[in-house]
PDB file of N, CA and C in Angstrom:
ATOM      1  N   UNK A   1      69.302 152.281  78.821  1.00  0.00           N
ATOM      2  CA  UNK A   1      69.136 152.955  80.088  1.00  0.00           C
ATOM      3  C   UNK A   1      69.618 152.016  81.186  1.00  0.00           C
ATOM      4  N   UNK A   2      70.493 152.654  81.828  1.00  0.00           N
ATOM      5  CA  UNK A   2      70.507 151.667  82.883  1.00  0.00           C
ATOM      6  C   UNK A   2      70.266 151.795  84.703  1.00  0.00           C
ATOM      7  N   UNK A   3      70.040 150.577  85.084  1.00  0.00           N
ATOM      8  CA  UNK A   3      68.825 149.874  86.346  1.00  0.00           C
ATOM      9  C   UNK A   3      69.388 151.019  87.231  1.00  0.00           C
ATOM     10  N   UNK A   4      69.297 151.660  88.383  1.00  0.00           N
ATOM     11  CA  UNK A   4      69.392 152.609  89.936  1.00  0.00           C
ATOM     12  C   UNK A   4      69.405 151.321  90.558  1.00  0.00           C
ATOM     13  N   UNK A   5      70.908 151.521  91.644  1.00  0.00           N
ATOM     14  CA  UNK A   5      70.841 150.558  92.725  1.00  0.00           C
ATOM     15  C   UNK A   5      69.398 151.164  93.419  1.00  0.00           C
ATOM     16  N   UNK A   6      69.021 150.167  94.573  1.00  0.00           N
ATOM     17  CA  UNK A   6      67.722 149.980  95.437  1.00  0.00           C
ATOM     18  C   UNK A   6      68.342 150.946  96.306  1.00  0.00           C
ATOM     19  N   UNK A   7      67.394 151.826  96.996  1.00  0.00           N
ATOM     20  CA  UNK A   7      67.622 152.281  97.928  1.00  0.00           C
ATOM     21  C   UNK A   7      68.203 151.753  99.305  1.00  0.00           C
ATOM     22  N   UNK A   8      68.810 152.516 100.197  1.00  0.00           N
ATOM     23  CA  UNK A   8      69.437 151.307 101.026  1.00  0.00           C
ATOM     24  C   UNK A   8      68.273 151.528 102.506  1.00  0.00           C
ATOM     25  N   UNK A   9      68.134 150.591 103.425  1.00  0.00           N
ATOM     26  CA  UNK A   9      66.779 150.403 104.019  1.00  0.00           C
ATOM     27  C   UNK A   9      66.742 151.051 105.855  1.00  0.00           C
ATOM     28  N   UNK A  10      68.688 151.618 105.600  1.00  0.00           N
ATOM     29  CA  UNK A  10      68.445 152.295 107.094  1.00  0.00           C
ATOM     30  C   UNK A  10      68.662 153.460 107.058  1.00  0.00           C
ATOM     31  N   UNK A  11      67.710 154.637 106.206  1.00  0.00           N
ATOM     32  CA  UNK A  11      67.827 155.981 106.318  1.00  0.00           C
ATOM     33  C   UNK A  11      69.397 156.536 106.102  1.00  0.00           C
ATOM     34  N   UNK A  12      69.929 155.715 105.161  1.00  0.00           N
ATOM     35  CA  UNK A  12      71.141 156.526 104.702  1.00  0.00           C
ATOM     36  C   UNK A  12      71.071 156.949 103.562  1.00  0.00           C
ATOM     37  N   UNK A  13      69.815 157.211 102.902  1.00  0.00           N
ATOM     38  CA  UNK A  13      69.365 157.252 101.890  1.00  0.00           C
ATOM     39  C   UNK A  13      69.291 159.142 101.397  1.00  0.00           C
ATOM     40  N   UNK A  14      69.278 159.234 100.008  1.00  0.00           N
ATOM     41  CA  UNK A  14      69.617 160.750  99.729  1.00  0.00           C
ATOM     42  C   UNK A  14      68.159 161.679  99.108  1.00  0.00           C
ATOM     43  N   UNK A  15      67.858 162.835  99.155  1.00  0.00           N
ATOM     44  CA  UNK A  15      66.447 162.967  98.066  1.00  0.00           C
ATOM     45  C   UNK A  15      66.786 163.926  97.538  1.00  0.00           C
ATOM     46  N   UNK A  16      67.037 163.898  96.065  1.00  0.00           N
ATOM     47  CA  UNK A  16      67.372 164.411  94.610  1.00  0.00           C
ATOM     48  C   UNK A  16      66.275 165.986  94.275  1.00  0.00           C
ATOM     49  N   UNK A  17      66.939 166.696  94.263  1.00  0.00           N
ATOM     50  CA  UNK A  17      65.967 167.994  94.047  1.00  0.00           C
ATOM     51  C   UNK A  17      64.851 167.588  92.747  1.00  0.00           C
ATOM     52  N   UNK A  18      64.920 166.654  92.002  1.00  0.00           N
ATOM     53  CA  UNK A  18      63.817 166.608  90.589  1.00  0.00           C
ATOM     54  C   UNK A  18      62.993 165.464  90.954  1.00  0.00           C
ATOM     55  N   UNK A  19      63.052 165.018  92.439  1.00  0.00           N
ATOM     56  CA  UNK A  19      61.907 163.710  92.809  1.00  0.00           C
ATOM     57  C   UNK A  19      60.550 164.270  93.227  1.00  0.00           C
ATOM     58  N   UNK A  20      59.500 163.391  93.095  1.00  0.00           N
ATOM     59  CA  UNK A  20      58.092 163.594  94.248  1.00  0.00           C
ATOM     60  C   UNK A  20      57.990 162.587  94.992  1.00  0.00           C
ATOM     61  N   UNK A  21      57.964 162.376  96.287  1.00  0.00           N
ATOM     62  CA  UNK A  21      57.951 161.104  97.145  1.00  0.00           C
ATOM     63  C   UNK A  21      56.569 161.485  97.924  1.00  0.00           C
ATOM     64  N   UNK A  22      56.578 160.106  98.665  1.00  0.00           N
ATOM     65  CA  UNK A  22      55.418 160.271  99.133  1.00  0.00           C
ATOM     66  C   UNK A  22      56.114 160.324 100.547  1.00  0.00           C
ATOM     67  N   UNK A  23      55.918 161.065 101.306  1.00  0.00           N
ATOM     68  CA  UNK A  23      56.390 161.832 102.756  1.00  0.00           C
ATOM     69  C   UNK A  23      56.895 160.699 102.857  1.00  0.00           C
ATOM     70  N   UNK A  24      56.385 159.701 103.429  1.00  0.00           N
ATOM     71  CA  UNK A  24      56.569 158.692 104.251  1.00  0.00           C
ATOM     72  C   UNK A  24      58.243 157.855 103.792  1.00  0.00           C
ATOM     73  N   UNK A  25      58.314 157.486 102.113  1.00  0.00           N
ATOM     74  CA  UNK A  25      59.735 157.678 101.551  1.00  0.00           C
ATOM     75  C   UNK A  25      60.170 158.508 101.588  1.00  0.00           C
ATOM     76  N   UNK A  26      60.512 159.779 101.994  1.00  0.00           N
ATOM     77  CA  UNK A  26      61.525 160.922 102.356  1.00  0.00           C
ATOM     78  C   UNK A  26      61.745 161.039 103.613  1.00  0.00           C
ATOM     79  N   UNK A  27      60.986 160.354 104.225  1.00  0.00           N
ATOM     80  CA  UNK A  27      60.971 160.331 106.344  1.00  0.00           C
ATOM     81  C   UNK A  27      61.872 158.818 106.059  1.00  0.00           C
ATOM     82  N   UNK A  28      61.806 157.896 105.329  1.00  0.00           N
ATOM     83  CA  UNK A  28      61.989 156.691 105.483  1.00  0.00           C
ATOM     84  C   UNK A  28      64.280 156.798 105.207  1.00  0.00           C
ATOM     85  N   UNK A  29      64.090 158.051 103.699  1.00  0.00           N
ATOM     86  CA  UNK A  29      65.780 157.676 103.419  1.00  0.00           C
ATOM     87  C   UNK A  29      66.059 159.058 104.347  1.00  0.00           C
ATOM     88  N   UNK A  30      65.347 159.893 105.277  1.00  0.00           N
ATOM     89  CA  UNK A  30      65.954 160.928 106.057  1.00  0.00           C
ATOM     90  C   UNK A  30      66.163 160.190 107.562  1.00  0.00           C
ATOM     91  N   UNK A  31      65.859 158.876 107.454  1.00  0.00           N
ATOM     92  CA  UNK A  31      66.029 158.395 109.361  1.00  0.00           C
ATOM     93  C   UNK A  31      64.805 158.572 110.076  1.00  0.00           C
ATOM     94  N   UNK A  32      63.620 159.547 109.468  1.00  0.00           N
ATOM     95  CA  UNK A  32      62.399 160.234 110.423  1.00  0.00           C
ATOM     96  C   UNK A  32      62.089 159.244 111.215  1.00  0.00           C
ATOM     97  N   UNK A  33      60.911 159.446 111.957  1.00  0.00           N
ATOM     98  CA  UNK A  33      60.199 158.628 113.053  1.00  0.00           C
ATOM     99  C   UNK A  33      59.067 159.620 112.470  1.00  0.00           C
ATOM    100  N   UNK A  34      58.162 159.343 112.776  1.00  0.00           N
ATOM    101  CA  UNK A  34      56.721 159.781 112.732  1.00  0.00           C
ATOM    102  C   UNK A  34      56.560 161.543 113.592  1.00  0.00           C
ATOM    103  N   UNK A  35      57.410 161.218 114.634  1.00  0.00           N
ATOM    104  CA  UNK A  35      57.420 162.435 115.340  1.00  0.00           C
ATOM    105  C   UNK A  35      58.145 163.675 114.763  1.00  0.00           C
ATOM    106  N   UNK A  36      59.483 163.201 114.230  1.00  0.00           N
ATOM    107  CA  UNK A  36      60.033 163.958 113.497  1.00  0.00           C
ATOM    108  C   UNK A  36      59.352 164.611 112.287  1.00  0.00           C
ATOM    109  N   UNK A  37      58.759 163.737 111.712  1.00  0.00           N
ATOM    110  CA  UNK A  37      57.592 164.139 110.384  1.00  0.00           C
ATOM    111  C   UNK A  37      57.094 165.138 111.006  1.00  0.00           C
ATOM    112  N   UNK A  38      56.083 165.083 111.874  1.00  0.00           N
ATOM    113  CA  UNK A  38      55.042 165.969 112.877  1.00  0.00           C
ATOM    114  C   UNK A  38      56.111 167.498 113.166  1.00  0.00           C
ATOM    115  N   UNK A  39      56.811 167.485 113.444  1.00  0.00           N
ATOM    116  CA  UNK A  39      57.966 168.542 113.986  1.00  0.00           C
ATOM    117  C   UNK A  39      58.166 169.306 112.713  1.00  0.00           C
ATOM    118  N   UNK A  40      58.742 168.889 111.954  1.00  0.00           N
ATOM    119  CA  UNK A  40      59.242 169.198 110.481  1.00  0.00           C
ATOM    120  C   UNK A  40      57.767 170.102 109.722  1.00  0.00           C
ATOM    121  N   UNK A  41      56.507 169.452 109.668  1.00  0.00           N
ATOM    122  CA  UNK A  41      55.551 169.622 109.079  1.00  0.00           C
ATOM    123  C   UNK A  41      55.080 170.967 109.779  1.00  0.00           C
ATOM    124  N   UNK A  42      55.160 171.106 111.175  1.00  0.00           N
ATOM    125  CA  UNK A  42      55.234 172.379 111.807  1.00  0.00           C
ATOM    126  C   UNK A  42      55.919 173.633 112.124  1.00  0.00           C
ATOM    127  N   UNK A  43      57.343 173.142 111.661  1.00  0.00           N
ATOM    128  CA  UNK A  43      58.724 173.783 111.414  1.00  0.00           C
ATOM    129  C   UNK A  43      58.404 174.405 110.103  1.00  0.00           C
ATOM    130  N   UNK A  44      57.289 174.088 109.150  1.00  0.00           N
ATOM    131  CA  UNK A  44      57.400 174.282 107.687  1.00  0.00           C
ATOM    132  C   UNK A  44      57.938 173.791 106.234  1.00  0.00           C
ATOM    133  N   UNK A  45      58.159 171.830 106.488  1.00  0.00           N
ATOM    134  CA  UNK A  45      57.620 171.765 105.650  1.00  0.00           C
ATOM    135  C   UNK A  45      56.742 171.292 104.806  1.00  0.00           C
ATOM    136  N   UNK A  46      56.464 171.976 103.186  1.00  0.00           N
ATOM    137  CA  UNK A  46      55.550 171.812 102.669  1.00  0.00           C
ATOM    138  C   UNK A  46      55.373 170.412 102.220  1.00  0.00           C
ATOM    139  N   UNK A  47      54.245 170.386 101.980  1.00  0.00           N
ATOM    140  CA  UNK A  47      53.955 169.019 100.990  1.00  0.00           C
ATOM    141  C   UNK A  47      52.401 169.469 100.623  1.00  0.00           C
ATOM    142  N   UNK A  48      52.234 168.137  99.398  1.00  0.00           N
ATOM    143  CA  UNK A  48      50.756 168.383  98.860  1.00  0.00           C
ATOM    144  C   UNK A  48      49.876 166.935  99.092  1.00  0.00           C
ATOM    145  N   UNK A  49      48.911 167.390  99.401  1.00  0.00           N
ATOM    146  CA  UNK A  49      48.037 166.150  99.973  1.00  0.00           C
ATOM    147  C   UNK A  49      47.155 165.456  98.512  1.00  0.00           C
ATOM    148  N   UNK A  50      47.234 164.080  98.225  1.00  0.00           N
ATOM    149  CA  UNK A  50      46.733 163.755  97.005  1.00  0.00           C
ATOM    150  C   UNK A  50      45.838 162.440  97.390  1.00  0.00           C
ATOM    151  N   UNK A  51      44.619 162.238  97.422  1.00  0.00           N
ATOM    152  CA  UNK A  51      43.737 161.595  97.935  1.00  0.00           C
ATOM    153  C   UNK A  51      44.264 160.973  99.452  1.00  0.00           C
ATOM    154  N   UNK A  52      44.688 160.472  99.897  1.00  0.00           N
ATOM    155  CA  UNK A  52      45.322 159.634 101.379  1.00  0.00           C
ATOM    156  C   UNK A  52      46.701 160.516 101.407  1.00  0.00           C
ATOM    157  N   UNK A  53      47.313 160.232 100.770  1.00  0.00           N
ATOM    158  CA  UNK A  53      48.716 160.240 100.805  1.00  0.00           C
ATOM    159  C   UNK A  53      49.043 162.276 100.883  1.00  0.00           C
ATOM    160  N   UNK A  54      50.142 162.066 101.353  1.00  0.00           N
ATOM    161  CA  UNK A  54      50.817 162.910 101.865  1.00  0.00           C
ATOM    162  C   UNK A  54      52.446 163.170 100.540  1.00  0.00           C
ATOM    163  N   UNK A  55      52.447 164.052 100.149  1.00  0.00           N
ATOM    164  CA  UNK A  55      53.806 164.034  98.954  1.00  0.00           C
ATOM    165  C   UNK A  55      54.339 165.254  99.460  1.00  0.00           C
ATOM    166  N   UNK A  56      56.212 165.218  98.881  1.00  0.00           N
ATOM    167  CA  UNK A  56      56.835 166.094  99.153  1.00  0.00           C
ATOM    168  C   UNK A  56      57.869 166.204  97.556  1.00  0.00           C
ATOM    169  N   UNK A  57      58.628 167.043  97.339  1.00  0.00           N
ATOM    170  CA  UNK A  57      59.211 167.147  96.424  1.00  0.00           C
ATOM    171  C   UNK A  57      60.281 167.305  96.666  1.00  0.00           C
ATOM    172  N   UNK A  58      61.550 167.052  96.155  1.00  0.00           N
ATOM    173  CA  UNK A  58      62.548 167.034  96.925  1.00  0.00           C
ATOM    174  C   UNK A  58      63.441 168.571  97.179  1.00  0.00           C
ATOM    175  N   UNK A  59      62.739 169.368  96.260  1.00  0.00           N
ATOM    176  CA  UNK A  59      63.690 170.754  96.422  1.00  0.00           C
ATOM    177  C   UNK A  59      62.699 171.499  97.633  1.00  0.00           C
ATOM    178  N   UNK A  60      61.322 170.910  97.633  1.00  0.00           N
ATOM    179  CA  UNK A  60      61.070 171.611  98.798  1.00  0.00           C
ATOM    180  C   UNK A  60      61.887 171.109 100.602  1.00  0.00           C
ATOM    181  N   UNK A  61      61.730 169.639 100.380  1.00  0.00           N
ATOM    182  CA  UNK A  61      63.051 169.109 101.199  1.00  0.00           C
ATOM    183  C   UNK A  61      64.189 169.514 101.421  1.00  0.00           C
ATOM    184  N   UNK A  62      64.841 170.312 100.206  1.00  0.00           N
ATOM    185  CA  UNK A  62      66.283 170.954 100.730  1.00  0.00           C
ATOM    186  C   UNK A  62      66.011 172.618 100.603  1.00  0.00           C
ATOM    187  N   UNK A  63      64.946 172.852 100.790  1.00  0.00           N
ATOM    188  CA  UNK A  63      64.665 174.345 100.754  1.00  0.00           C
ATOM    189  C   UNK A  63      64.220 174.087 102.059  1.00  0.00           C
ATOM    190  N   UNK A  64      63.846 173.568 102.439  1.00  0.00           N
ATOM    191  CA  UNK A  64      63.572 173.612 104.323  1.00  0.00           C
ATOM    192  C   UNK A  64      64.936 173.366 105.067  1.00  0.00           C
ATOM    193  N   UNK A  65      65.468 172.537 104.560  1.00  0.00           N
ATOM    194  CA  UNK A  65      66.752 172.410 105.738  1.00  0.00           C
ATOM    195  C   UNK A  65      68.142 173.231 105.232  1.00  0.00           C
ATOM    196  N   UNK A  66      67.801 174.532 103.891  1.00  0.00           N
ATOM    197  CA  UNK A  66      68.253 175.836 103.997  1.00  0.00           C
ATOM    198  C   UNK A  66      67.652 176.875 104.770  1.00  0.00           C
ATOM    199  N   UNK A  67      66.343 176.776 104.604  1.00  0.00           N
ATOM    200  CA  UNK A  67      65.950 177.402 106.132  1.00  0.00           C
ATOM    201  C   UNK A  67      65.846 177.502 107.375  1.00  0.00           C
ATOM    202  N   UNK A  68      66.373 176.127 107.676  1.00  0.00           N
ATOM    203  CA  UNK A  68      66.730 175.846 108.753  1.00  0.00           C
ATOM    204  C   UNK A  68      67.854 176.021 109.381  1.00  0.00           C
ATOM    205  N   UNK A  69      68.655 175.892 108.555  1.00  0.00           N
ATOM    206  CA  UNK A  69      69.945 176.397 108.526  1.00  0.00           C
ATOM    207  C   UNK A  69      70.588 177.851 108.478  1.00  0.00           C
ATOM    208  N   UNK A  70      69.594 178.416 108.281  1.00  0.00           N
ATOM    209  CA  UNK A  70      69.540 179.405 108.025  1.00  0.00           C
ATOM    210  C   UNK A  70      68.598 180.599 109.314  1.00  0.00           C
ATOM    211  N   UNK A  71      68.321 179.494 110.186  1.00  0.00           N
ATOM    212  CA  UNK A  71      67.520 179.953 111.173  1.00  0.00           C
ATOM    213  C   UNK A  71      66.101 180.538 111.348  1.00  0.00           C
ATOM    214  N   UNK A  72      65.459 180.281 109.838  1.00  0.00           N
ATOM    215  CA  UNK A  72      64.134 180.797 109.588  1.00  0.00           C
ATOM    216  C   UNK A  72      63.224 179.201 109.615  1.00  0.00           C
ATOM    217  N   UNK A  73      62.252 179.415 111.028  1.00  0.00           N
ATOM    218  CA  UNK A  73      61.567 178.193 111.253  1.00  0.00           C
ATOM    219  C   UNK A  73      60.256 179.196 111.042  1.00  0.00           C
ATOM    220  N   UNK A  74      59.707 179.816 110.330  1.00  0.00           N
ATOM    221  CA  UNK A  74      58.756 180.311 110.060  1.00  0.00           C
ATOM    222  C   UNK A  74      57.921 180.893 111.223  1.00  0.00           C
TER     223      UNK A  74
END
């Protein structure tokens, strides 16, 4: 099997429809700011809350910014 380069550390980073991240790594390789998170999370999208943490999956990630694109902000 071989090693995955490291992610790179200034939000040029990509999220794979078969991942679970924890919000904060999907705000981190999307560029977010905290505010943007907040916006997005109200725009619709989902995630699942697992003791502290906050998770997203990545097809729900590109199923929001087809809806967005698409002009449906819920």
């Amino acid at each position: 099997m071989s090693a995955r380069p490291a992610m790179p550390r200034d939000g040029s980073g990509s999220v794979r429809s078969d991942e679970i991240l924890r919000l904060s790594e999907a705000a981190r390789r999307l560029g977010w700011g905290a505010r943007t998170v907040r916006h997005a999370l109200r725009a619709g999208l989902t995630t699942t809350k697992f003791g502290r943490a906050r998770y997203v999956t990545g097809i729900d990630v590109l199923t929001f910014f087809t809806r967005l694109k698409n002009g449906d902000t819920r």
